[in-house]
C-alpha atoms as a PDB file:
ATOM      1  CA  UNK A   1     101.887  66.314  81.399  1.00  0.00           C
ATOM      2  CA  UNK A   2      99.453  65.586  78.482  1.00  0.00           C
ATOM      3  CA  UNK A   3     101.250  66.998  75.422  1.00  0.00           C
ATOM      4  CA  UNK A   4      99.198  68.822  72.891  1.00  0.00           C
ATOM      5  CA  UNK A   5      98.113  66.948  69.736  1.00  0.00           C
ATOM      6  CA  UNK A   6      99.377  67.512  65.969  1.00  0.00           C
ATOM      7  CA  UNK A   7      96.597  70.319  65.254  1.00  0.00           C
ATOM      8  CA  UNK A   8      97.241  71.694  68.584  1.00  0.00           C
ATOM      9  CA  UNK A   9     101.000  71.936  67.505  1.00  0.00           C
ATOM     10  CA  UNK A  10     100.317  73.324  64.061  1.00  0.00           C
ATOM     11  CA  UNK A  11      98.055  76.218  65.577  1.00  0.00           C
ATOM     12  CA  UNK A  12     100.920  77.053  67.921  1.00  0.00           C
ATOM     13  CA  UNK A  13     103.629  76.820  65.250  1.00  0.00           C
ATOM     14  CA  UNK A  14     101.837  79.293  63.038  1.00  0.00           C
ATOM     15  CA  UNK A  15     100.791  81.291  65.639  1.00  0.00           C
ATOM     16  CA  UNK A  16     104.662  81.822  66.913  1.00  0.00           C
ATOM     17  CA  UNK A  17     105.492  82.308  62.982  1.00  0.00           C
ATOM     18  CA  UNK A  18     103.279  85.037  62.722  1.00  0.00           C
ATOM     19  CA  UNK A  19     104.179  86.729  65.735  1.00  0.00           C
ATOM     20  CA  UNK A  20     107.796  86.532  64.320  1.00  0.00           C
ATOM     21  CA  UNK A  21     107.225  87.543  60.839  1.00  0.00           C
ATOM     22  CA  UNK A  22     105.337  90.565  61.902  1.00  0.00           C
ATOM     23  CA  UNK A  23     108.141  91.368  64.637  1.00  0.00           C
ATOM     24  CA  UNK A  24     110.691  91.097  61.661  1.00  0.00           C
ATOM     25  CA  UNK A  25     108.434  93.410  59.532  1.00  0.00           C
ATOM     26  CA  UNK A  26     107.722  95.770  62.583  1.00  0.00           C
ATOM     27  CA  UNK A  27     110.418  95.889  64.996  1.00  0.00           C
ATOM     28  CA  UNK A  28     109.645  99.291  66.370  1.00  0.00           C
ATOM     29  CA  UNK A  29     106.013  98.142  66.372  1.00  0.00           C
ATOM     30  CA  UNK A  30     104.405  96.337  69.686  1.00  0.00           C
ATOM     31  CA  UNK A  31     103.671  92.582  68.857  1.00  0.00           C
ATOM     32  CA  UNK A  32     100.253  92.426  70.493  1.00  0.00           C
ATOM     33  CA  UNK A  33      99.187  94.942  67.550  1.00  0.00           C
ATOM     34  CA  UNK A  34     100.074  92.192  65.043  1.00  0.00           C
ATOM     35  CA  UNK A  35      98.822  89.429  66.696  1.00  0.00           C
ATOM     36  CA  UNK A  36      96.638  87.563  64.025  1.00  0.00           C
ATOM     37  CA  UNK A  37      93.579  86.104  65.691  1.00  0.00           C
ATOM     38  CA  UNK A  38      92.657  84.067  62.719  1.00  0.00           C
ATOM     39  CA  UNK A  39      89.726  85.290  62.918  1.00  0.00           C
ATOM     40  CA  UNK A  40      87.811  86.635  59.686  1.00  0.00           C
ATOM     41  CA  UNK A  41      87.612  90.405  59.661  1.00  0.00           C
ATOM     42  CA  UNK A  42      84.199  91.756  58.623  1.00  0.00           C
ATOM     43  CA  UNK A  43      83.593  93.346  55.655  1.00  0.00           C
ATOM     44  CA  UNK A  44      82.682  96.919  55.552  1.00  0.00           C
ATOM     45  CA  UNK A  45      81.258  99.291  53.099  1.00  0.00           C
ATOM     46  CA  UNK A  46      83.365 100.725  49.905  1.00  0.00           C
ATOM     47  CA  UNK A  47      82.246 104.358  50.764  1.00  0.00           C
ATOM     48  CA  UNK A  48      81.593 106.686  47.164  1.00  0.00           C
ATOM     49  CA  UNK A  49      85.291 107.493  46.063  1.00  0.00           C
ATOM     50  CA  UNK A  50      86.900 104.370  45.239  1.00  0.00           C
ATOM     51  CA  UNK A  51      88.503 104.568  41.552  1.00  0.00           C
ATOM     52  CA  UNK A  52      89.938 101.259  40.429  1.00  0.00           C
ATOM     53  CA  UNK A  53      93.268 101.413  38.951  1.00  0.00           C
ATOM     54  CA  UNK A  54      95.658 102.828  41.320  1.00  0.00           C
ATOM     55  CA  UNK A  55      99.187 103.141  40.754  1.00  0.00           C
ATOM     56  CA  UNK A  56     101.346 100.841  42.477  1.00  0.00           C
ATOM     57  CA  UNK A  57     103.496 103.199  44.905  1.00  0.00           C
ATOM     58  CA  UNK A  58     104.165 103.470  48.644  1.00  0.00           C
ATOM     59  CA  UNK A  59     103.939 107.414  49.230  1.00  0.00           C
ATOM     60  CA  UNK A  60     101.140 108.562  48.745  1.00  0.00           C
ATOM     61  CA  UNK A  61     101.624 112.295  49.988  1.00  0.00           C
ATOM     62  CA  UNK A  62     102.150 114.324  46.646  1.00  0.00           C
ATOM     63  CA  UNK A  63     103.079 116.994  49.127  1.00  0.00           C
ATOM     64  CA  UNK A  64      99.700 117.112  50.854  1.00  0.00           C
ATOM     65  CA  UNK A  65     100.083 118.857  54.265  1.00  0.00           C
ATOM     66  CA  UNK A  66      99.396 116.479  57.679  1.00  0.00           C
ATOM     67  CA  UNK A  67     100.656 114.695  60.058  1.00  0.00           C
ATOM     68  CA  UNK A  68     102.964 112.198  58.593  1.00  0.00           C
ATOM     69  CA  UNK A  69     101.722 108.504  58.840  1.00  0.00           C
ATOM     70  CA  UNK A  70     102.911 105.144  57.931  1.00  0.00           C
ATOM     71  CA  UNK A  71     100.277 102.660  57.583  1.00  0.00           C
ATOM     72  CA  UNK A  72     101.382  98.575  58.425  1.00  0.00           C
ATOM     73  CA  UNK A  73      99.425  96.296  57.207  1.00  0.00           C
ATOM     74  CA  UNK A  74      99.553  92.563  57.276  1.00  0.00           C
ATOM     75  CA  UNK A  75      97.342  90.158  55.767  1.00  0.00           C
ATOM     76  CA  UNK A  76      96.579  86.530  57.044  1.00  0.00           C
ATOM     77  CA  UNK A  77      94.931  84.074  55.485  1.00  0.00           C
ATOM     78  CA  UNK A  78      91.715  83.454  57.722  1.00  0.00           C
ATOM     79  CA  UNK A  79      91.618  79.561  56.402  1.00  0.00           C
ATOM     80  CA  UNK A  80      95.335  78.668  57.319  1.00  0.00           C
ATOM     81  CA  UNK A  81      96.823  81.459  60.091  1.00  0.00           C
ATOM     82  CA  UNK A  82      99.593  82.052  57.525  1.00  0.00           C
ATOM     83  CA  UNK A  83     100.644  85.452  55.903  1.00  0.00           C
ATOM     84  CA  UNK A  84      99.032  86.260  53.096  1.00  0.00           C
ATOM     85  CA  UNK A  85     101.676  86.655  50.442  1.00  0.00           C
ATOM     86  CA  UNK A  86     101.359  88.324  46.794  1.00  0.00           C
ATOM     87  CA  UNK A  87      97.969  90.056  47.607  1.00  0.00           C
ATOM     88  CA  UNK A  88      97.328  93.546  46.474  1.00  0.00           C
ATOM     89  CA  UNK A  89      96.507  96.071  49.347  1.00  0.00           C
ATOM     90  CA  UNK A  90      94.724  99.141  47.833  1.00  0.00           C
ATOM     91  CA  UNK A  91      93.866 102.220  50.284  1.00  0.00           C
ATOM     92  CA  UNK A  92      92.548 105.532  49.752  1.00  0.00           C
ATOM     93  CA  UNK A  93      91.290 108.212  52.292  1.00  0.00           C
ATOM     94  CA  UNK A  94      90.590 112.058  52.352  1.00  0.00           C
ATOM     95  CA  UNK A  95      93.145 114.813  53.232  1.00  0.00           C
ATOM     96  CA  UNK A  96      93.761 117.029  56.367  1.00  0.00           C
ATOM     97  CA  UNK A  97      90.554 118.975  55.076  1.00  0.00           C
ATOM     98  CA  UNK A  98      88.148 116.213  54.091  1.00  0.00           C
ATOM     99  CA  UNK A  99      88.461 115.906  50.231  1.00  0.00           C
ATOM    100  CA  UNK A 100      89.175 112.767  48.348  1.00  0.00           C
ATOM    101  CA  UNK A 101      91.505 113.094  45.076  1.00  0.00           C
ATOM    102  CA  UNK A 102      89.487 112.850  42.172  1.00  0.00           C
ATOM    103  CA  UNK A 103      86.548 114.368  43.761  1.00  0.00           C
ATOM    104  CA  UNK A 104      88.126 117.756  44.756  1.00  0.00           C
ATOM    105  CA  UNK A 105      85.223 119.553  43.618  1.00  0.00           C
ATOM    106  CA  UNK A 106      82.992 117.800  46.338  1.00  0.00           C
ATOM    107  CA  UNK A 107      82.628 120.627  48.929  1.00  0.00           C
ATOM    108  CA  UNK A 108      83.417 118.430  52.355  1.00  0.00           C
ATOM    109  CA  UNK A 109      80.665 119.648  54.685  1.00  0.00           C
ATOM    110  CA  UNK A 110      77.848 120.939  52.174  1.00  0.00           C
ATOM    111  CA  UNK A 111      76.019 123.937  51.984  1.00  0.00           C
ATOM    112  CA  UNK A 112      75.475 124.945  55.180  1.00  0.00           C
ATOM    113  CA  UNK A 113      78.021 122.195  56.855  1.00  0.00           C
ATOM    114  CA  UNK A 114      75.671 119.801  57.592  1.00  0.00           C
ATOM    115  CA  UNK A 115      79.017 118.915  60.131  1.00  0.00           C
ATOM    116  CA  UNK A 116      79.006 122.121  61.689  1.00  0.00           C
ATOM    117  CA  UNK A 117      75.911 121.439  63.690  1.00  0.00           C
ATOM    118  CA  UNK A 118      77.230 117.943  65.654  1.00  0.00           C
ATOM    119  CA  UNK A 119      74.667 115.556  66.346  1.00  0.00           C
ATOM    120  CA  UNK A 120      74.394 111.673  65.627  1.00  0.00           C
ATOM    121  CA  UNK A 121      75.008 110.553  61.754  1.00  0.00           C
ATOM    122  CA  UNK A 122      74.532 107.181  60.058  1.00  0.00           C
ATOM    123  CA  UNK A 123      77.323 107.597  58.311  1.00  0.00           C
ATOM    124  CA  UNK A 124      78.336 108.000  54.313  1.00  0.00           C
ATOM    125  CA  UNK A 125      79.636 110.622  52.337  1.00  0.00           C
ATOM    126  CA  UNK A 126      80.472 114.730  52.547  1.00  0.00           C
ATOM    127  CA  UNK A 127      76.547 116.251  52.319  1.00  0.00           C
ATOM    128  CA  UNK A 128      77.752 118.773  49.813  1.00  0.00           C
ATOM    129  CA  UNK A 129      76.561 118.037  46.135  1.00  0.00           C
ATOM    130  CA  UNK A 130      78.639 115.183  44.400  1.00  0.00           C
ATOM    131  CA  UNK A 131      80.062 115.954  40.975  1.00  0.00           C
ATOM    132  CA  UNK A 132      78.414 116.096  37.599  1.00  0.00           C
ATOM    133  CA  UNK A 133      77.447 112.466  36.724  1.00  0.00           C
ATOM    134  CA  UNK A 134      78.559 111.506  39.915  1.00  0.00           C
ATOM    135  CA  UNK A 135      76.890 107.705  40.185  1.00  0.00           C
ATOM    136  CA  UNK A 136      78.756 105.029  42.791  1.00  0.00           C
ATOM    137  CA  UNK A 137      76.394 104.402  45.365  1.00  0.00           C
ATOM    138  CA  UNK A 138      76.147 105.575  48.687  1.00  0.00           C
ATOM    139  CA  UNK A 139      76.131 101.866  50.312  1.00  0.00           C
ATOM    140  CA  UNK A 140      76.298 104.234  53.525  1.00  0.00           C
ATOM    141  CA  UNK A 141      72.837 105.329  53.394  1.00  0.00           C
ATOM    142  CA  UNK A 142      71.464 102.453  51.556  1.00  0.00           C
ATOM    143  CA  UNK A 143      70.847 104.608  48.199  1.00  0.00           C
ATOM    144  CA  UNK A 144      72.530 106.675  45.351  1.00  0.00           C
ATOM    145  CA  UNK A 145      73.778 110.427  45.942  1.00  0.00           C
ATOM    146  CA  UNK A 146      71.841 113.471  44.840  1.00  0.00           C
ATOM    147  CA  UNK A 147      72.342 113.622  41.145  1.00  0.00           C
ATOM    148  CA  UNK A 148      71.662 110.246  39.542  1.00  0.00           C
ATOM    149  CA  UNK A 149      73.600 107.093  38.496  1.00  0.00           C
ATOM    150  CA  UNK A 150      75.031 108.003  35.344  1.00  0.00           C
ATOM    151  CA  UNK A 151      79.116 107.984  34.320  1.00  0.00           C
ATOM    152  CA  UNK A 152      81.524 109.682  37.043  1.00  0.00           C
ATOM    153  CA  UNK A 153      83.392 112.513  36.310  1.00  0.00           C
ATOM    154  CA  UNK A 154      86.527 112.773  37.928  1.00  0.00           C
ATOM    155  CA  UNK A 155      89.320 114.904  37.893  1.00  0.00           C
ATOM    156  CA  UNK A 156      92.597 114.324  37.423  1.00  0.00           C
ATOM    157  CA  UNK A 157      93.822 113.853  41.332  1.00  0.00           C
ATOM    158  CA  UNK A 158      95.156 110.777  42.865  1.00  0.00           C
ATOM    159  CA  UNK A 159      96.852 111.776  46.057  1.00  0.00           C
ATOM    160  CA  UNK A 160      96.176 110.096  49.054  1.00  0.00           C
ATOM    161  CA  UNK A 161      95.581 106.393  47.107  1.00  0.00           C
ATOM    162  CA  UNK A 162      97.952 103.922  45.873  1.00  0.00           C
ATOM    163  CA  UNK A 163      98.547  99.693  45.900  1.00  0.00           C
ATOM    164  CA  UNK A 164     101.092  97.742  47.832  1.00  0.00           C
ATOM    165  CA  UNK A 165     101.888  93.911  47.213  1.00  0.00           C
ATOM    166  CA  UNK A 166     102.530  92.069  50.552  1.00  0.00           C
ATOM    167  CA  UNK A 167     106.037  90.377  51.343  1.00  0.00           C
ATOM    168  CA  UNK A 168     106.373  87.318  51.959  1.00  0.00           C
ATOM    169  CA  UNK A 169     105.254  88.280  55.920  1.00  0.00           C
ATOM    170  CA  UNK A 170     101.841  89.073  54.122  1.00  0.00           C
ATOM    171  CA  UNK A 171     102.589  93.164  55.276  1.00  0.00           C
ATOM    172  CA  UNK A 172     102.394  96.276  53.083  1.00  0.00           C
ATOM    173  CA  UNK A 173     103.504  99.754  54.429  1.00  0.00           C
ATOM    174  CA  UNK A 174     102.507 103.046  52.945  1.00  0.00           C
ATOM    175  CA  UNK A 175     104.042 106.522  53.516  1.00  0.00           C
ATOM    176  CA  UNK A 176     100.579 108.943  53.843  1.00  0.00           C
ATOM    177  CA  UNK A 177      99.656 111.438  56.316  1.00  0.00           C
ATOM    178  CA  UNK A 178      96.707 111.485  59.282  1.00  0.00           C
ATOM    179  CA  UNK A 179      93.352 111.514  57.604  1.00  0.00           C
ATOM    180  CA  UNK A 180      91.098 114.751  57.975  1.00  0.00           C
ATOM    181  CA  UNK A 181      87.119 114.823  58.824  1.00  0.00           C
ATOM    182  CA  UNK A 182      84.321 115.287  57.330  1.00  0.00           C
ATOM    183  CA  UNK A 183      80.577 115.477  57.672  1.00  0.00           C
ATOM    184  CA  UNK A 184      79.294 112.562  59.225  1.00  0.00           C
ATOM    185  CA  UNK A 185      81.777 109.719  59.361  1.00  0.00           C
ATOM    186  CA  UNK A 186      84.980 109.170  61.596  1.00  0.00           C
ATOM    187  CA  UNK A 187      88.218 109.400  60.358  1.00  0.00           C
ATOM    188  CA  UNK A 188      89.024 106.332  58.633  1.00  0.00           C
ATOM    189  CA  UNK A 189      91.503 105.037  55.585  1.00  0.00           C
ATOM    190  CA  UNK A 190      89.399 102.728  53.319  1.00  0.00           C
ATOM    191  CA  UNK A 191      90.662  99.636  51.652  1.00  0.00           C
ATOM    192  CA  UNK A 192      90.380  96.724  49.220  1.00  0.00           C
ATOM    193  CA  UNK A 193      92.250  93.496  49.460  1.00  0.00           C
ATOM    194  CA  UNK A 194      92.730  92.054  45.673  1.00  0.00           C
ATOM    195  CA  UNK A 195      93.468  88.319  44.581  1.00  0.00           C
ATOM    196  CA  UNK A 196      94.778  86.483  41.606  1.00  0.00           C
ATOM    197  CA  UNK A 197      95.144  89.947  39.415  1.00  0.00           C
ATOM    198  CA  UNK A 198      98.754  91.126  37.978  1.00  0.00           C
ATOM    199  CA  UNK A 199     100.875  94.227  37.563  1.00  0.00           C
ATOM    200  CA  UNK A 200     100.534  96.421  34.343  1.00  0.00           C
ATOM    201  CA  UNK A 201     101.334  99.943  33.642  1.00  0.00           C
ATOM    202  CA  UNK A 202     102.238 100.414  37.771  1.00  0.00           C
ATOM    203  CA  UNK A 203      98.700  99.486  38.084  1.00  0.00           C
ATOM    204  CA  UNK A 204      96.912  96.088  39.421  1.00  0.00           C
ATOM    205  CA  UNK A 205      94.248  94.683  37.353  1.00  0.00           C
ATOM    206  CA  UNK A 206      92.296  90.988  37.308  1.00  0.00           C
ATOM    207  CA  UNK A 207      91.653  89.461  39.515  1.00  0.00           C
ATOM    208  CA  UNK A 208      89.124  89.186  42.454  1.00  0.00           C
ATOM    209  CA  UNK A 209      88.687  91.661  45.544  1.00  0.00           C
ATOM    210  CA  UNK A 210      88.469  89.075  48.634  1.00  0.00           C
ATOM    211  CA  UNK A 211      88.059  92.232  51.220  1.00  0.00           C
ATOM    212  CA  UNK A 212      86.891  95.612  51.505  1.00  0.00           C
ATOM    213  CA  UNK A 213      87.221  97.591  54.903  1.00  0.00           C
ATOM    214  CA  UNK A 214      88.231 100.385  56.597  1.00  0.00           C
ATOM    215  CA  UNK A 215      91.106 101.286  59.569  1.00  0.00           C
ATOM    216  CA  UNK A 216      90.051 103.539  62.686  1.00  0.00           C
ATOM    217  CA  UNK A 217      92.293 105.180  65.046  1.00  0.00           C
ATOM    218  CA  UNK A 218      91.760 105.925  68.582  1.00  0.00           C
ATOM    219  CA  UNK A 219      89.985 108.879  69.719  1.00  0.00           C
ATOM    220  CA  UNK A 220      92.378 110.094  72.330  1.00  0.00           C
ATOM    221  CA  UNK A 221      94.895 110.141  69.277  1.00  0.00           C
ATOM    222  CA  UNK A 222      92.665 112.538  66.793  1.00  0.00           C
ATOM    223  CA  UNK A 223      91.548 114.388  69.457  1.00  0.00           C
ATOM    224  CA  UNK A 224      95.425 115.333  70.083  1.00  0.00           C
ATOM    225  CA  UNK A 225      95.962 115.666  66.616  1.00  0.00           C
ATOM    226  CA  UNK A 226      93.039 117.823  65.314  1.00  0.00           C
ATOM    227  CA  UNK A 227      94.382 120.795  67.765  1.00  0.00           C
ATOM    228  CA  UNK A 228      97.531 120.876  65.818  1.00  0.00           C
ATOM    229  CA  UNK A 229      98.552 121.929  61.916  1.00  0.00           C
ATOM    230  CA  UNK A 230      97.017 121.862  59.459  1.00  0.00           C
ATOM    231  CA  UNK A 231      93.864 120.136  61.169  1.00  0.00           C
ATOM    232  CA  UNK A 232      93.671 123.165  63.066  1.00  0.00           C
ATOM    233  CA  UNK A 233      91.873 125.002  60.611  1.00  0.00           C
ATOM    234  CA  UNK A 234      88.638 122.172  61.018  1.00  0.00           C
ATOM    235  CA  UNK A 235      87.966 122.606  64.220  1.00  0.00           C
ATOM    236  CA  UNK A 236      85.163 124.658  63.878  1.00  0.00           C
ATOM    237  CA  UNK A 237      83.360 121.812  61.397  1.00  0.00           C
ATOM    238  CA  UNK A 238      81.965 119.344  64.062  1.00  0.00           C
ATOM    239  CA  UNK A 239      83.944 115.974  64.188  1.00  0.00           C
ATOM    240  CA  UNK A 240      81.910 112.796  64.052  1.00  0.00           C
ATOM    241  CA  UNK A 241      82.874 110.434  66.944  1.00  0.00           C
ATOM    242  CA  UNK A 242      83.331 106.862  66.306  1.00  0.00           C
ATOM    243  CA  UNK A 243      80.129 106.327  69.206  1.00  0.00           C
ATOM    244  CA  UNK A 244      78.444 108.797  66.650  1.00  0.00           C
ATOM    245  CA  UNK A 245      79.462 106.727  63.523  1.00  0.00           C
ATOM    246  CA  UNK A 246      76.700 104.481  62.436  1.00  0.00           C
ATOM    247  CA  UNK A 247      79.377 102.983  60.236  1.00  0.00           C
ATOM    248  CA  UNK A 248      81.906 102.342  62.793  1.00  0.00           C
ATOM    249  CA  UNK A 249      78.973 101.259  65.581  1.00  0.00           C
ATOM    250  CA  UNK A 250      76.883  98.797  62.993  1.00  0.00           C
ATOM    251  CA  UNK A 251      79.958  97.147  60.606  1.00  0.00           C
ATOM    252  CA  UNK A 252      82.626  95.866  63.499  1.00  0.00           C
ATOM    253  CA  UNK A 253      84.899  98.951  63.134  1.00  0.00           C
ATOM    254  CA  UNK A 254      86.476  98.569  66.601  1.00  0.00           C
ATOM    255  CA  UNK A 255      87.928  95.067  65.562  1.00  0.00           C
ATOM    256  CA  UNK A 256      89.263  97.468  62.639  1.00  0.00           C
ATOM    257  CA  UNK A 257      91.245  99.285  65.361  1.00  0.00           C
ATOM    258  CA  UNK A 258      95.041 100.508  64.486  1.00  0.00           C
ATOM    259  CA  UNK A 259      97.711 100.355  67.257  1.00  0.00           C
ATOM    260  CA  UNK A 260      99.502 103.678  66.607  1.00  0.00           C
ATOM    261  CA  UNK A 261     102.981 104.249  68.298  1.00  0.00           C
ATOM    262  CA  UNK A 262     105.253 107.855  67.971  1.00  0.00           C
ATOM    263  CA  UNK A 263     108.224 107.344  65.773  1.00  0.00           C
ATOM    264  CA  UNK A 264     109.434 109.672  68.509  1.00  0.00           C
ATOM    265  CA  UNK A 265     108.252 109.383  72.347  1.00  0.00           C
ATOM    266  CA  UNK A 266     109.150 113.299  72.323  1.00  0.00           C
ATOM    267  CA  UNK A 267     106.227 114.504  70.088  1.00  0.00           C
ATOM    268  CA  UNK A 268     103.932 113.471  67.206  1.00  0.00           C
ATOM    269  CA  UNK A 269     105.649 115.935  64.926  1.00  0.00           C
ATOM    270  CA  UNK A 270     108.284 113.278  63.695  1.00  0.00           C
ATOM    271  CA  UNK A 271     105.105 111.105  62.572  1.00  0.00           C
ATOM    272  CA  UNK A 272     103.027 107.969  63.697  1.00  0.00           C
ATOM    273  CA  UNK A 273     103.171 104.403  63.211  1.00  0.00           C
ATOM    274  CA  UNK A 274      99.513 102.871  62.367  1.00  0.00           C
ATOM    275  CA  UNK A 275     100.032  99.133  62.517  1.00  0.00           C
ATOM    276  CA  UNK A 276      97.081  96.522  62.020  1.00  0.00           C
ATOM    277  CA  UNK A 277      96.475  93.269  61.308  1.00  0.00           C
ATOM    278  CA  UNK A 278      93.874  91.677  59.328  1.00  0.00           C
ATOM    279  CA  UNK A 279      92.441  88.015  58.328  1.00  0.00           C
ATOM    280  CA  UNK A 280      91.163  87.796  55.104  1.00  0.00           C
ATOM    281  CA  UNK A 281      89.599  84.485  52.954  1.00  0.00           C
ATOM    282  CA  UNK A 282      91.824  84.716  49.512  1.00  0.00           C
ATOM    283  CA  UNK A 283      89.540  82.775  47.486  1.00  0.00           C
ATOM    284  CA  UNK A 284      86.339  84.835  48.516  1.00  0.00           C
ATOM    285  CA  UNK A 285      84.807  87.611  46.705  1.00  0.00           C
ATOM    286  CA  UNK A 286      82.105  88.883  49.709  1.00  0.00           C
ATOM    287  CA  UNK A 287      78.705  90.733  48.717  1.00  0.00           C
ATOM    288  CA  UNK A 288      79.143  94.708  49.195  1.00  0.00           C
ATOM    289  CA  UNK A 289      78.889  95.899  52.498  1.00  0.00           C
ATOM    290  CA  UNK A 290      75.675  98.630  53.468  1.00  0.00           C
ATOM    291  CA  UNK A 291      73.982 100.022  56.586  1.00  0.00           C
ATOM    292  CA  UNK A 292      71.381  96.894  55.942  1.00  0.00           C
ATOM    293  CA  UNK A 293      73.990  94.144  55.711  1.00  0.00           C
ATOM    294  CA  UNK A 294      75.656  92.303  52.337  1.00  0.00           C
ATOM    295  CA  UNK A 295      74.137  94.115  49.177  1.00  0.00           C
ATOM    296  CA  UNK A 296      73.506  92.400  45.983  1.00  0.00           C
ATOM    297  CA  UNK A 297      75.723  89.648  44.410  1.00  0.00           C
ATOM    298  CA  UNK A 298      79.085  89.922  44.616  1.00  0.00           C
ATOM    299  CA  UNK A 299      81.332  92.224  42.407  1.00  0.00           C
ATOM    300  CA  UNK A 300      81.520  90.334  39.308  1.00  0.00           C
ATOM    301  CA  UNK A 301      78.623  88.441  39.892  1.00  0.00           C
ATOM    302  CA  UNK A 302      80.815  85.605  41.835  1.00  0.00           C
END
């Protein structure tokens, strides 16, 4: 029998190691949902409420009501098929209703509820009027939001965002809850993978960002979900579909997929298990991410 050649071998020995790290990380957790293709995940678009500068924590509840969640996440390096150790994982999404912290006074569906009406969306953010100053772009729509580019104002909110550092199996785990909906997009957590930065204040800083995406969970699961507490209360604000989702349909988001498992087979009340693995290029920093493709130069200018 023709035995396989030192590559070969290599490719197979990190392959097994992988499957083994993330089945020591994630024992309750089915290994095919760890089971790092190599293969470089495609960037995606930051959305308009990313702050920089989150704390470094694993819950990120602060008592917000929903579905309790815990989000896996390991990181493979895309060049070598091994974890991806010492990188900073920083995610942020909205709450059972829709609203990002910081941006609280964003109205989720807009005057009128743009969401209410169903229909096919391109993506981006809630259609209600941003806050004063309000100025990230809107790489979802290919342009700024209503009110200009000046300085953001944000309030003084942070729930629902925080930075992990991976172990040495290149996974970080928060504590958070199931995302709500809003106007136009599928639910989603966004993230940022950072590079070569260190720990001050409970905060990362320096660095390089190597990755910016976002996680999608399975229909059938939201669907389930959104007829219970407090999601309840949004069914009558029409939720976006991931075949609806420009986002999701034109930036790869089903290769963004999480495997979610019950941490009891009973019911979803005890919580869910959102497992995911990505490959990521540490020593990249990739163009942002918009409707058209790769924006600009890179963040940075690198």
């Amino acid at each position: 029998m023709t035995q396989p050649n030192l590559i070969e071998w290599r490719r197979l020995s990190r392959r097994s190691f992988l499957l083994s790290a993330a089945a020591l990380a994630a024992p309750a957790v089915n290994r095919a949902a760890a089971d790092p293709a190599c293969v470089l995940t495609s960037e995606q678009e930051e959305g308009p409420y990313y702050i920089d500068g989150a704390k470094l924590r694993a819950n990120l509840t602060e008592s917000k009501p929903g579905l309790p969640l815990t989000v896996r996440v390991a990181l493979v390096n895309a060049k070598s098929c091994e974890p991806l150790r010492n990188a900073a994982l920083d995610i942020w999404h909205c709450d059972a209703s829709g609203v990002y912290s910081g941006f609280t006074a964003v109205n989720p569906d807009g005057p009128g509820g743009r969401g209410s009406r169903g229909g096919r969306f391109d993506g981006g953010p809630p259609a209600g009027p941003p806050p004063e100053g309000f100025g990230q772009p809107d790489f979802g729509r290919g342009g700024g939001p209503p009110g200009g580019r000046g300085p953001r104002k944000l309030d003084e909110t942070r729930f629902l965002r925080g930075v992990q550092i991976t172990n040495s199996n290149g996974v970080a785990e928060f504590a958070t809850i199931y995302p709500g909906w809003y106007s136009g997009r599928a639910i989603h957590v966004h993230l940022k993978v950072h590079m070569g930065g260190s720990m001050a204040n409970e905060t990362y800083a320096g660095g390089h960002i190597s990755h910016t995406g976002q996680l999608f969970f399975p229909e059938e699961a939201t669907e389930r979900i959104a007829k219970s507490e407090p999601y309840l209360k949004r069914l009558s604000v029409h939720r976006t579909t991931q075949e609806e989702d420009g986002i999701f349909q034109s930036q790869h988001g089903a290769a963004c997929m999480v495997r979610l498992e019950k941490k009891s087979q009973s019911s979803d009340a005890a919580g869910l298990i959102a497992t995911v693995t990505l490959a990521v290029d540490p020593d990249a920093t990739p163009r942002p991410v918009g409707m058209r493709g790769p924006m600009g130069p890179p963040p940075g200018g690198r």
